[in-house]
N, C-alpha and C. Protein backbone atom coordinates (compact mmCIF):
# COMPACT_ATOMS: atom_id res chain seq x y z
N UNK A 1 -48.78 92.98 -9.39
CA UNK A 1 -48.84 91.61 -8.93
C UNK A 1 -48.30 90.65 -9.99
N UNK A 2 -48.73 90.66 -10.85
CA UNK A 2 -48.25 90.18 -12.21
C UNK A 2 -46.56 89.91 -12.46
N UNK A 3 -46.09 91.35 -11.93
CA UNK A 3 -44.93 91.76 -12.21
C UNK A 3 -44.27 90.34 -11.49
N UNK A 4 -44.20 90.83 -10.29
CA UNK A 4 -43.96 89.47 -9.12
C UNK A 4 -44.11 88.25 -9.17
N UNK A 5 -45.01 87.99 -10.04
CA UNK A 5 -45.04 86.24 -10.51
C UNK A 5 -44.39 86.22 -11.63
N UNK A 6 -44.12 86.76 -12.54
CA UNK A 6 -43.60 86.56 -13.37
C UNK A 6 -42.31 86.69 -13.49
N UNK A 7 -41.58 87.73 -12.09
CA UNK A 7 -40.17 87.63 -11.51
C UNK A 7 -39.87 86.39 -10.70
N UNK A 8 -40.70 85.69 -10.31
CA UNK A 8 -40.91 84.39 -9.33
C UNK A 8 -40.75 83.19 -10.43
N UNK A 9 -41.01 83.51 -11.26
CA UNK A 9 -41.45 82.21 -12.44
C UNK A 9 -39.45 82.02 -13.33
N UNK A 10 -39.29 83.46 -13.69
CA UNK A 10 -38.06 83.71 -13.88
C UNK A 10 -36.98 83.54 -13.27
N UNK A 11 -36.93 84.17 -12.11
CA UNK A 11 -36.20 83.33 -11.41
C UNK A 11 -35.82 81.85 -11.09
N UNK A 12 -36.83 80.85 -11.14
CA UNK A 12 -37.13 79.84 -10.54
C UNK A 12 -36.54 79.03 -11.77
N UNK A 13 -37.28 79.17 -13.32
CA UNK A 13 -36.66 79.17 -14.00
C UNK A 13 -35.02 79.02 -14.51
N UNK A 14 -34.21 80.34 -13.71
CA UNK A 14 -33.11 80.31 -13.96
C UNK A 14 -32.04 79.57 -12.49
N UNK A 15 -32.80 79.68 -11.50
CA UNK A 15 -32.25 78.24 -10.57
C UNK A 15 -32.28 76.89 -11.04
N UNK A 16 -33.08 76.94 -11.83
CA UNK A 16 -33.26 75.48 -12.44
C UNK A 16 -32.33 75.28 -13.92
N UNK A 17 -32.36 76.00 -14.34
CA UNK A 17 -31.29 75.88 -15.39
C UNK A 17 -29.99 76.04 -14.86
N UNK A 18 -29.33 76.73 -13.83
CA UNK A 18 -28.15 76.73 -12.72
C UNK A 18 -27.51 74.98 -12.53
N UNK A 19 -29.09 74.78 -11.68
CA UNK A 19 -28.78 73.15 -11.23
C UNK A 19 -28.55 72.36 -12.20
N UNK A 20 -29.34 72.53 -13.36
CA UNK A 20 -29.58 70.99 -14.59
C UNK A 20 -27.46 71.38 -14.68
N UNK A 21 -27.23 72.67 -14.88
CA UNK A 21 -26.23 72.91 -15.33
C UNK A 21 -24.73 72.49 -14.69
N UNK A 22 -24.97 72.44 -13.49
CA UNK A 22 -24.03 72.42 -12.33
C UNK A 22 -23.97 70.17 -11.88
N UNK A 23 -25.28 69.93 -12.34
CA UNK A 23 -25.54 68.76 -12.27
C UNK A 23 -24.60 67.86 -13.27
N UNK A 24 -24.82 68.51 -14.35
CA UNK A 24 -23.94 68.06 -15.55
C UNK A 24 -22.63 68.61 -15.36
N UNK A 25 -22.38 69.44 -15.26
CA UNK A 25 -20.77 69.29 -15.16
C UNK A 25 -20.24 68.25 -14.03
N UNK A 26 -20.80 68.87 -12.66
CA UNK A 26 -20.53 67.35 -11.85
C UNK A 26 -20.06 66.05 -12.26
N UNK A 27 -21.33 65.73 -13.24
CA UNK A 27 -21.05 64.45 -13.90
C UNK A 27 -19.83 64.14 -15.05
N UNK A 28 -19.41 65.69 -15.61
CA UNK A 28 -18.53 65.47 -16.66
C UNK A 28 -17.06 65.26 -15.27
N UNK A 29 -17.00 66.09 -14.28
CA UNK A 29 -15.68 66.10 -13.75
C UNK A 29 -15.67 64.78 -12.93
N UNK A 30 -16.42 64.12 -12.47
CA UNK A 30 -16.33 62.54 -11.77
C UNK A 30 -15.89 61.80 -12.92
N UNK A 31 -16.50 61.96 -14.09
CA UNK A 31 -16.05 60.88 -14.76
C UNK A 31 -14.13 60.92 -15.11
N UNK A 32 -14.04 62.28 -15.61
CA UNK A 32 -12.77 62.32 -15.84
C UNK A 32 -11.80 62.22 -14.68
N UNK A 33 -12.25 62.36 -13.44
CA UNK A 33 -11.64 62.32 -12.30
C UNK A 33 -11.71 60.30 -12.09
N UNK A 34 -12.21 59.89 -12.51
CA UNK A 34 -12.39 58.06 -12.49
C UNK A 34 -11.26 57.45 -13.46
N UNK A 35 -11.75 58.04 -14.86
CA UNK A 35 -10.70 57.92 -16.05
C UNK A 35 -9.40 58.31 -15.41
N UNK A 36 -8.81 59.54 -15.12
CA UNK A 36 -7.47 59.97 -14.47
C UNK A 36 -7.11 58.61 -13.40
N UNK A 37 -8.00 58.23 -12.59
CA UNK A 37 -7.78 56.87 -11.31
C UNK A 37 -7.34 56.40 -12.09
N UNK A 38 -8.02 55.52 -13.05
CA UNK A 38 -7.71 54.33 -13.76
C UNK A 38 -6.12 54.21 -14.74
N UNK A 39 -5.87 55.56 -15.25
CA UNK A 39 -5.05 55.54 -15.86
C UNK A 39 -3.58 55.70 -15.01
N UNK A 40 -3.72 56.48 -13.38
CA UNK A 40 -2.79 56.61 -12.49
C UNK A 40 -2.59 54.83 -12.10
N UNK A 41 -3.83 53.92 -11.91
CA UNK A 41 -3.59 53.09 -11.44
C UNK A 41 -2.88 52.06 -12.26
N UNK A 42 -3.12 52.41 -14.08
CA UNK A 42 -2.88 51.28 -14.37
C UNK A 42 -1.14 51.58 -14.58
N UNK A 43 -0.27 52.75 -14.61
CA UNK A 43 0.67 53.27 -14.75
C UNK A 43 1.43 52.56 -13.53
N UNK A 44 0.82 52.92 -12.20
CA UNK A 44 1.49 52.45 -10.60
C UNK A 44 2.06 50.97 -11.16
N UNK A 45 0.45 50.16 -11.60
CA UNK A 45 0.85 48.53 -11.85
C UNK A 45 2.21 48.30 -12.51
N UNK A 46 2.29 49.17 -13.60
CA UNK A 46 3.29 48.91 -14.58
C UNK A 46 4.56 49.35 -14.25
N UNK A 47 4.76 50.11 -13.28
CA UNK A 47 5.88 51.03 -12.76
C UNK A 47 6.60 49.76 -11.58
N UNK A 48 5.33 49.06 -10.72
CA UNK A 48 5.62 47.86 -9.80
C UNK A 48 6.27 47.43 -10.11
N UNK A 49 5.47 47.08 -11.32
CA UNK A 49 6.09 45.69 -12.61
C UNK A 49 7.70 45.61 -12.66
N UNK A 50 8.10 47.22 -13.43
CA UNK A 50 9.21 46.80 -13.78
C UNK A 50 10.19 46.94 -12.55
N UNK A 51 9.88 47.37 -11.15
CA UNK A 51 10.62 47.86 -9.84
C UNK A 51 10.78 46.42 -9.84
N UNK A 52 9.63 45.43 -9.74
CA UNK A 52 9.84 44.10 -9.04
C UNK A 52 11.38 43.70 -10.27
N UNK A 53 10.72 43.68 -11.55
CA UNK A 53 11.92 42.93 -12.30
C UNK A 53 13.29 43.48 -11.93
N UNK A 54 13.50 44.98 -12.14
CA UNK A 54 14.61 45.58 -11.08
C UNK A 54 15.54 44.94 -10.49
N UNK A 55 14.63 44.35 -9.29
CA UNK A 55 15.19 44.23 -7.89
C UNK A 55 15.26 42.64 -8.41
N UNK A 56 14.62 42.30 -9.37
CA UNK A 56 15.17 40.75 -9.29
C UNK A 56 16.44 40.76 -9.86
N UNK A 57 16.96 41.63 -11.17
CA UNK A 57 18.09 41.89 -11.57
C UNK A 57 19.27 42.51 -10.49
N UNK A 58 19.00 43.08 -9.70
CA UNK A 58 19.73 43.29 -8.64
C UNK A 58 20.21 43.01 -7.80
N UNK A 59 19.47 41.35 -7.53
CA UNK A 59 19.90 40.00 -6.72
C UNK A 59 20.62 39.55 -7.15
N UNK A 60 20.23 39.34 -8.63
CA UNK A 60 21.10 38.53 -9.22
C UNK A 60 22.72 38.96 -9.59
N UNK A 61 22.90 40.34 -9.71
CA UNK A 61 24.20 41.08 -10.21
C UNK A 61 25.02 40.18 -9.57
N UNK A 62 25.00 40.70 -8.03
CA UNK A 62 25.71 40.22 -7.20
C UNK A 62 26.78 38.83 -7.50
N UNK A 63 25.67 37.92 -7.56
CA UNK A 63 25.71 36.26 -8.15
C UNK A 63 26.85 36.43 -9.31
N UNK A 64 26.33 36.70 -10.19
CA UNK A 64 26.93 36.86 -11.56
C UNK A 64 28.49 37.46 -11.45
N UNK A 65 28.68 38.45 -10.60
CA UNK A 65 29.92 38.94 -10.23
C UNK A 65 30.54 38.39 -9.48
N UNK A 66 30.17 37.72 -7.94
CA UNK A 66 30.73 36.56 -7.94
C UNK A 66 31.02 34.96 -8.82
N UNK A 67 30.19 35.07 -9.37
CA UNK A 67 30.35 33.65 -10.78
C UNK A 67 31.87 34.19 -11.62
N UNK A 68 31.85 35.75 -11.82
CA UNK A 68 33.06 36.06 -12.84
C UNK A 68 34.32 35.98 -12.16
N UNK A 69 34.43 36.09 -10.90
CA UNK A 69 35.56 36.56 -10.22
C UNK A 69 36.13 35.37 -9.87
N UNK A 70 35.15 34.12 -9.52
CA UNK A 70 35.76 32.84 -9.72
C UNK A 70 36.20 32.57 -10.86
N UNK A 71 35.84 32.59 -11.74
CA UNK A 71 35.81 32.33 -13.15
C UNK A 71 37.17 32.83 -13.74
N UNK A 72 37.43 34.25 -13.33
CA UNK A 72 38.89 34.94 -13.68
C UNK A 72 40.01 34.58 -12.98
N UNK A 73 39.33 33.85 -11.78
CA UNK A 73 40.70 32.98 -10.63
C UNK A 73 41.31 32.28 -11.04
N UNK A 74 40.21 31.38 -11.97
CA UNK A 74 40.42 29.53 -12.35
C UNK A 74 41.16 30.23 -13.72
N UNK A 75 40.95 31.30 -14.80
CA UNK A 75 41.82 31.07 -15.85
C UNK A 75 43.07 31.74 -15.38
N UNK A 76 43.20 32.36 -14.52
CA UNK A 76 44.29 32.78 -13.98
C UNK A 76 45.68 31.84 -13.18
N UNK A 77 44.90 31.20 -12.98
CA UNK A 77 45.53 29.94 -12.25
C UNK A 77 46.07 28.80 -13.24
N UNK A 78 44.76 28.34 -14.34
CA UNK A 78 45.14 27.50 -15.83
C UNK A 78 46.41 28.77 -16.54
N UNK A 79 46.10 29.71 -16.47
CA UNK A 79 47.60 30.59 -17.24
C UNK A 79 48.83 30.59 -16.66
N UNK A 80 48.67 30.33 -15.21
CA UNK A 80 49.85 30.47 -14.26
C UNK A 80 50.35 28.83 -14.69
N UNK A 81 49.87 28.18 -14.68
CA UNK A 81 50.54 26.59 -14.65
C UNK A 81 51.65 26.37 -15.88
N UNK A 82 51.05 27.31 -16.99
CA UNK A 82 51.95 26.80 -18.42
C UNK A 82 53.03 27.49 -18.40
């Protein structure tokens, strides 16, 4: 009888050291799984960031290449006169 409680006690024992155990890691992999969010998210922001500046440089090319092509007309035209 003895035997049996004291396999009951042991056991119970080692379910419980299982859980404390399984409890804590839980807690170690959420956190690093939060940290990983934060660091994916703050990367996305910064990646936006420079897409938006990008595309503002990319509006603008356009502009600028038309600005030159006038620009090479008019000295082309001041060279043609002399």
């Amino acid at each position: 009888m003895t035997e049996i409680i004291v396999a009951l006690i042991t056991g119970g024992m080692s379910l419980a050291g299982v859980i404390v155990t399984s409890l804590s890691q839980r807690r170690k992999i959420e956190h690093h799984l939060q940290l990983s969010q934060a660091v994916t998210e703050t990367k996305l922001e910064e990646l936006t960031r420079e897409v938006r500046e990008h595309n503002n440089y990319a509006r603008r090319v356009p502009i600028l290449e038309e600005q030159m092509r006038v620009a090479n007309h008019r000295i082309k035209d001041l060279e043609d006169r002399k």
